[in-house]
Protein backbone atom coordinates (compact mmCIF):
# COMPACT_ATOMS: atom_id res chain seq x y z
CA UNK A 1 9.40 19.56 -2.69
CA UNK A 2 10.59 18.74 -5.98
CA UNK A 3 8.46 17.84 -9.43
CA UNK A 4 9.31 15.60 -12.09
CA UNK A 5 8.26 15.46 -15.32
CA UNK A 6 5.41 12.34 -15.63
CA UNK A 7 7.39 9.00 -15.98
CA UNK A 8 10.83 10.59 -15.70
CA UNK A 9 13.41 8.25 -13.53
CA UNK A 10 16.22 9.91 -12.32
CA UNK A 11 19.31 7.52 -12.22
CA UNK A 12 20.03 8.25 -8.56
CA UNK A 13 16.78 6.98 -8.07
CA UNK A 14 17.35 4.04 -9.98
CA UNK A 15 16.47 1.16 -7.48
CA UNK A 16 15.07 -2.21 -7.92
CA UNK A 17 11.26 -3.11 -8.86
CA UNK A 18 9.48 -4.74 -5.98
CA UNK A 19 6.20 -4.33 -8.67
CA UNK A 20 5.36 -3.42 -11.78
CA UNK A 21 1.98 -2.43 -13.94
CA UNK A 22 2.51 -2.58 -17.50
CA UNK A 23 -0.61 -1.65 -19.29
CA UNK A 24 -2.86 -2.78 -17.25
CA UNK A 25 -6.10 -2.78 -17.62
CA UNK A 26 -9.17 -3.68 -15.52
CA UNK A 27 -12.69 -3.20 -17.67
CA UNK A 28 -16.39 -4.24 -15.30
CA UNK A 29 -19.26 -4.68 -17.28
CA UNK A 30 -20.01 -5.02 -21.05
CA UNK A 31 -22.01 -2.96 -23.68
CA UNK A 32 -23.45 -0.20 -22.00
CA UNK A 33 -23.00 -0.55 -18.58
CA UNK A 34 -19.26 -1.19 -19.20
CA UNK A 35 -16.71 0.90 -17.03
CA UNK A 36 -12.70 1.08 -17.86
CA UNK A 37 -11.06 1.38 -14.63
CA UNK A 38 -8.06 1.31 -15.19
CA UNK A 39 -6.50 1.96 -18.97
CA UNK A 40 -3.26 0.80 -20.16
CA UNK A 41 -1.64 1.64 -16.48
CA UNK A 42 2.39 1.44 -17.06
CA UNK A 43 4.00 2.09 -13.36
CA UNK A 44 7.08 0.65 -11.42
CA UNK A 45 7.16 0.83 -7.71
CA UNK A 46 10.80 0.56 -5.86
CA UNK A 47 12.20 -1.39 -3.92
CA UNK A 48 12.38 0.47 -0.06
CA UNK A 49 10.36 3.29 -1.84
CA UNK A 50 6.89 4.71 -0.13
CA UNK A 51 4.53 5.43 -2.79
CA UNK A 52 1.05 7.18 -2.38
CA UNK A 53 -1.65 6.72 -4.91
CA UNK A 54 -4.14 9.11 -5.50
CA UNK A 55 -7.20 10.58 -7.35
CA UNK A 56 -10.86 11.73 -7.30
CA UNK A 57 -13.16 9.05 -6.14
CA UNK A 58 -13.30 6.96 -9.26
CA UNK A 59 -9.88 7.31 -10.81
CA UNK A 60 -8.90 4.05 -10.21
CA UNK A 61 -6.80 3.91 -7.48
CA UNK A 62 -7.92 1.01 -4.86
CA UNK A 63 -8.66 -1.03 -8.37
CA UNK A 64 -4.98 -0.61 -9.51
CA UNK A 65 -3.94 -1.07 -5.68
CA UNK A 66 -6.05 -4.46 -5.92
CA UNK A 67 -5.00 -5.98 -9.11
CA UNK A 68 -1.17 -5.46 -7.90
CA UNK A 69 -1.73 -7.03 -5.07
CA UNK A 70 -3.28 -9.97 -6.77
CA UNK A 71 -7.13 -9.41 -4.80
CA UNK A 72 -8.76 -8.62 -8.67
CA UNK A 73 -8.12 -9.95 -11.94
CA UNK A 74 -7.25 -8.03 -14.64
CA UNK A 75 -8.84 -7.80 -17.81
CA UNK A 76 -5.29 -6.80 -19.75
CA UNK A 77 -1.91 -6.42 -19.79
CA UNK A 78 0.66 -7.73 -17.15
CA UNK A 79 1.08 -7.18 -13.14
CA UNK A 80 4.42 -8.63 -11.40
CA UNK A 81 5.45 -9.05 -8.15
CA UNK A 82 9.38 -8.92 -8.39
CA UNK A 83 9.61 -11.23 -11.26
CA UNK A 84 6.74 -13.45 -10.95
CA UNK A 85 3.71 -12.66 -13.26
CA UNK A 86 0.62 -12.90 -11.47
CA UNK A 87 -1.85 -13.39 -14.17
CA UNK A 88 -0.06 -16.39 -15.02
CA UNK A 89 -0.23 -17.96 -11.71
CA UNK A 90 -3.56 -20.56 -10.36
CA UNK A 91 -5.84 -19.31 -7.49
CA UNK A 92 -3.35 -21.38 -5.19
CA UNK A 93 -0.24 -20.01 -6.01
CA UNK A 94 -1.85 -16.69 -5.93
CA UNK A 95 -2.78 -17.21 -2.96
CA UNK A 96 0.78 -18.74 -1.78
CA UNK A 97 2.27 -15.44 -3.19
CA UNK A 98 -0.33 -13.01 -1.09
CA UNK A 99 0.96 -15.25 1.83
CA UNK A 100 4.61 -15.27 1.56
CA UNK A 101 5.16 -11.88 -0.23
CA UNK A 102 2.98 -8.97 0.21
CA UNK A 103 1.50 -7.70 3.32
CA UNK A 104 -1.49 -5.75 3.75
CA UNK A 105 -3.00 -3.00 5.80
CA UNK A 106 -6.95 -2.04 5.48
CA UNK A 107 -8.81 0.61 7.45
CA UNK A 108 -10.15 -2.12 9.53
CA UNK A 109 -7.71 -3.60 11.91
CA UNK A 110 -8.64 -6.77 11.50
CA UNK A 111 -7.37 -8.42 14.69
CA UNK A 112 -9.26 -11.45 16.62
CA UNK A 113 -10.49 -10.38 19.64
CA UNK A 114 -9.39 -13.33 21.38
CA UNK A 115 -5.71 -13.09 20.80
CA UNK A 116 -3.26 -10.47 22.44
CA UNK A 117 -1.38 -8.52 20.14
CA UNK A 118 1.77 -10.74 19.86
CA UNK A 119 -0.53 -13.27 18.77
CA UNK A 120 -2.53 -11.34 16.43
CA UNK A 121 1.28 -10.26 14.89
CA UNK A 122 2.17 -13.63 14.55
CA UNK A 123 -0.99 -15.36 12.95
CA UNK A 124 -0.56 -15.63 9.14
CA UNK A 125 2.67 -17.22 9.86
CA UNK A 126 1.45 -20.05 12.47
CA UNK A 127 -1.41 -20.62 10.01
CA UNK A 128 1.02 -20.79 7.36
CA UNK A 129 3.05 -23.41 9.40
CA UNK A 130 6.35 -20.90 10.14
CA UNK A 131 8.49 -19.53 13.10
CA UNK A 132 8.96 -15.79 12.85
CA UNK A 133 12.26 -14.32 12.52
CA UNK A 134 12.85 -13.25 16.32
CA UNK A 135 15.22 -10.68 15.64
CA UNK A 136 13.18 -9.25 12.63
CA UNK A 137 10.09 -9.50 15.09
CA UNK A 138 11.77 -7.67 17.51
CA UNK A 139 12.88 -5.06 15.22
CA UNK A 140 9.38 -4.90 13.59
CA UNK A 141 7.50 -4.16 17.35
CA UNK A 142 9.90 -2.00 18.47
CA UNK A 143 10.03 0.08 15.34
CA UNK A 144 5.97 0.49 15.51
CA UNK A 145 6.49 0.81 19.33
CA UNK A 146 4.27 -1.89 20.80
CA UNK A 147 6.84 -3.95 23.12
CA UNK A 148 4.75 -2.76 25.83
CA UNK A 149 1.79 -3.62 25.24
CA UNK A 150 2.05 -7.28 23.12
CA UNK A 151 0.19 -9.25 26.05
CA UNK A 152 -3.26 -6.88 25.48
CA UNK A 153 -6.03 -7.46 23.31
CA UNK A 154 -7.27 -5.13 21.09
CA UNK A 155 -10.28 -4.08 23.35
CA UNK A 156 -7.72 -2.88 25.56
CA UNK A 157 -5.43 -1.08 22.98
CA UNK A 158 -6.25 2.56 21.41
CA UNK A 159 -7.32 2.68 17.52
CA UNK A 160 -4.00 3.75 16.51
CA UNK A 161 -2.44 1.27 18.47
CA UNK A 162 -4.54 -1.91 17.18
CA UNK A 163 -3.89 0.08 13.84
CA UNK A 164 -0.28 -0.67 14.64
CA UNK A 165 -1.04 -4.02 15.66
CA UNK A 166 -1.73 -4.29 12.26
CA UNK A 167 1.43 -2.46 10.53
CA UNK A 168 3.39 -5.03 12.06
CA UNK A 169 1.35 -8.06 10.89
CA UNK A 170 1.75 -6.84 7.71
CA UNK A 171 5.60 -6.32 8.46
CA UNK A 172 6.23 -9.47 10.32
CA UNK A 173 6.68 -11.87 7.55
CA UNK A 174 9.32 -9.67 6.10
CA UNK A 175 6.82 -9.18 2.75
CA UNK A 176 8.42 -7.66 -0.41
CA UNK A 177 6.07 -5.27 -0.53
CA UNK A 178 3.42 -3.96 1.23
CA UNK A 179 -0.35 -2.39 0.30
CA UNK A 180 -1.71 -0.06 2.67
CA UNK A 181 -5.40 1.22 1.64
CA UNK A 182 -6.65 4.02 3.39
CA UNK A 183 -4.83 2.73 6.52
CA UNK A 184 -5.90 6.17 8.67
CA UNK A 185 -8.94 6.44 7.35
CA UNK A 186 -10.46 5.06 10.66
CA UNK A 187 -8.35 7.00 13.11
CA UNK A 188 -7.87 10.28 14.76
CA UNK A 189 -5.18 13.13 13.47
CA UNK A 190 -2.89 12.31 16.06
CA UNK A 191 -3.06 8.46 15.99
CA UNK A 192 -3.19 8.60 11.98
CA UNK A 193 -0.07 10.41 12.50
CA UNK A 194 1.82 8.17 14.39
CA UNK A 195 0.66 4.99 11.87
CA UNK A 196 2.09 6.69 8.71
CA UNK A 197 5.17 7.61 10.93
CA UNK A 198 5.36 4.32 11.51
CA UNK A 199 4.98 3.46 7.96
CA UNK A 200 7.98 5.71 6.78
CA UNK A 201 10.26 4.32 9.07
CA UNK A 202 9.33 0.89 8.14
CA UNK A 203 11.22 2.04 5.04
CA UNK A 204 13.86 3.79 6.01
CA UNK A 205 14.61 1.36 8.25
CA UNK A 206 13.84 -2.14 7.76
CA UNK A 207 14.30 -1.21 3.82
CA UNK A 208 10.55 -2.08 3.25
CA UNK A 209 8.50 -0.77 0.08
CA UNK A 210 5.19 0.28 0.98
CA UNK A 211 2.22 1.13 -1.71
CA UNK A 212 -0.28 3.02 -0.22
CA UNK A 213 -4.05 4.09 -1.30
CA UNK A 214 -5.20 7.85 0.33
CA UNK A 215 -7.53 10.74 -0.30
CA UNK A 216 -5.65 12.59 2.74
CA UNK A 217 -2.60 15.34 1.01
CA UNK A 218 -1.50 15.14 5.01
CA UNK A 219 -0.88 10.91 4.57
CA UNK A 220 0.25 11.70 1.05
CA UNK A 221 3.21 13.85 2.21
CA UNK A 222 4.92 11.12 4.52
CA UNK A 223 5.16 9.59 1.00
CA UNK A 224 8.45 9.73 -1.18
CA UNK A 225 6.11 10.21 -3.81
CA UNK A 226 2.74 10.46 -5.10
CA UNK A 227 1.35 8.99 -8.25
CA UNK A 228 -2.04 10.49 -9.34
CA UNK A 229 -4.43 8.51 -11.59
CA UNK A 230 -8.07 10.25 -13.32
CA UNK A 231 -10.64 8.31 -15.21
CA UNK A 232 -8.39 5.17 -14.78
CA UNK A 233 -4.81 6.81 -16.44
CA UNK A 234 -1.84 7.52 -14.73
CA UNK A 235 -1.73 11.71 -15.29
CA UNK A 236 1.31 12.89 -12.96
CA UNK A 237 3.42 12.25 -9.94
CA UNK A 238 5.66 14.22 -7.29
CA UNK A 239 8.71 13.30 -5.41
CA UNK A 240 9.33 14.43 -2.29
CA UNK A 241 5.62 15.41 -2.11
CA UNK A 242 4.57 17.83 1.16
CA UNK A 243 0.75 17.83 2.14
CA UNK A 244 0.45 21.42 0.29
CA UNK A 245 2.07 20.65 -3.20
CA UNK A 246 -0.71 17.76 -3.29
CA UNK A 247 -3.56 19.52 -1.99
CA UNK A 248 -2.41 22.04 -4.98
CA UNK A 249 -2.41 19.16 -7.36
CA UNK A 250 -5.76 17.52 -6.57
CA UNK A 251 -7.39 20.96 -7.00
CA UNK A 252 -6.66 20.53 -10.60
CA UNK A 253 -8.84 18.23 -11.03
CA UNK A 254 -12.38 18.43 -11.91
CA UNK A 255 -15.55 16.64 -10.65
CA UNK A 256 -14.76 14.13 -13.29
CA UNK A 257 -11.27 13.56 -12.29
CA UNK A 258 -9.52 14.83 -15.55
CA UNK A 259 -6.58 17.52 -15.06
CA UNK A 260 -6.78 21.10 -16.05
């Protein structure tokens, strides 16, 4: 495991941005009851990069994970998918761009009961009117290793494996980046395990970049790094993260969330 100092890139890191936060801010409320979610959050994520985001409950971290992924407005500064700005864009286009470039992965599956898991892969893009890539397809199943088991419904499929039903919706439409939030939160140790396998590999081999949301140090370590946010600031971040250099790191933190 290796530390850098907070906001350091290292030229042979140097890759392109799928996203980037650049002081963004996301206030609810006014007066009194107002809370500051996020403040003046400045953050890059890279291209075929896995990045974990984490923090006590509070910090900010589905709220930034939202705004990027254009579910929540923001109430300031500037969040970009590759070069498009999406607080410039209309509630169609936004939802145009959720379509054609991100994918997503919740702690609910999500799948229709009445559709095998082929078909349950394949949906956003037969609603959206397209033909998937075969040979991506193929690559995409066989990398979250479902090619047995594409004519079952989810009633007849394990919790990790309707869990990777739902990796490879997310990965089907070849998205530009992914957001995963708490995508193990609803399984076992051993199926978790195999998910977030699952997820690293969609990056080291199908080049995907993958943003995901945890409170787990275990998930966080399949990361290539870890970003850590408290009272709604970006505070620190490891490369090459292992599940024991983060559990170390979140123990610095208070009940309030701030560093020590």
């Amino acid at each position: 495991m290796t530390t850098t100092p907070f906001g350091a890139q290292t030229a042979a890191r140097a890759t392109a941005v799928a996203a980037r936060a650049t002081d963004l801010t996301k206030v609810y409320g006014q007066g009194e009851t107002q809370v500051v979610a996020l403040d003046a959050v400045s953050l890059d994520f890279h291209q075929a990069e896995f990045t974990a985001i984490m923090g006590p409950s509070g910090s900010g971290k589905s709220t930034l994970m939202h705004c990027m992924a254009g579910l929540d407005s923001v109430s300031g500064g500037s969040a970009r998918i590759g070069d498009t700005e999406l607080t410039a864009l209309s509630d169609k286009k936004l939802t145009q761009l959720r379509r054609d470039k991100i994918g997503f992965i919740f702690q609910a599956f999500n799948l229709l009961p009445t559709l095998n898991a082929l078909e349950n892969i394949t949906l956003p893009m037969d609603i959206a009117g397209r033909k998937p890539d075969k040979k991506w397809l193929d690559m995409v199943v066989d990398t979250v290793g479902l090619s047995g088991r594409l004519k079952h419904r989810p009633n007849q499929l394990s919790g990790g494996q309707q869990q990777r039903v739902a990796v490879a919706r997310a990965l089907a439409g070849r998205p530009e980046i992914m957001f995963a939030d708490e995508p193990t939160g609803n399984l076992d140790s051993r199926s978790g395990a195999e998910v977030l396998g699952f997820l690293r590999n969609s990056v080291r081999e199908l080049g995907q970049t993958v943003v995901m949301v945890t409170h787990d140090p275990v998930a966080a370590g399949y990361a290539d790094r870890v970003v850590f946010l408290a009272d709604g600031r970006l505070v620190d971040e490891l490369r090459e993260p292992t599940a024991d250099a983060v559990l170390d790191r979140m123990k610095r933190f208070d009940a309030r969330g701030r560093t020590s």
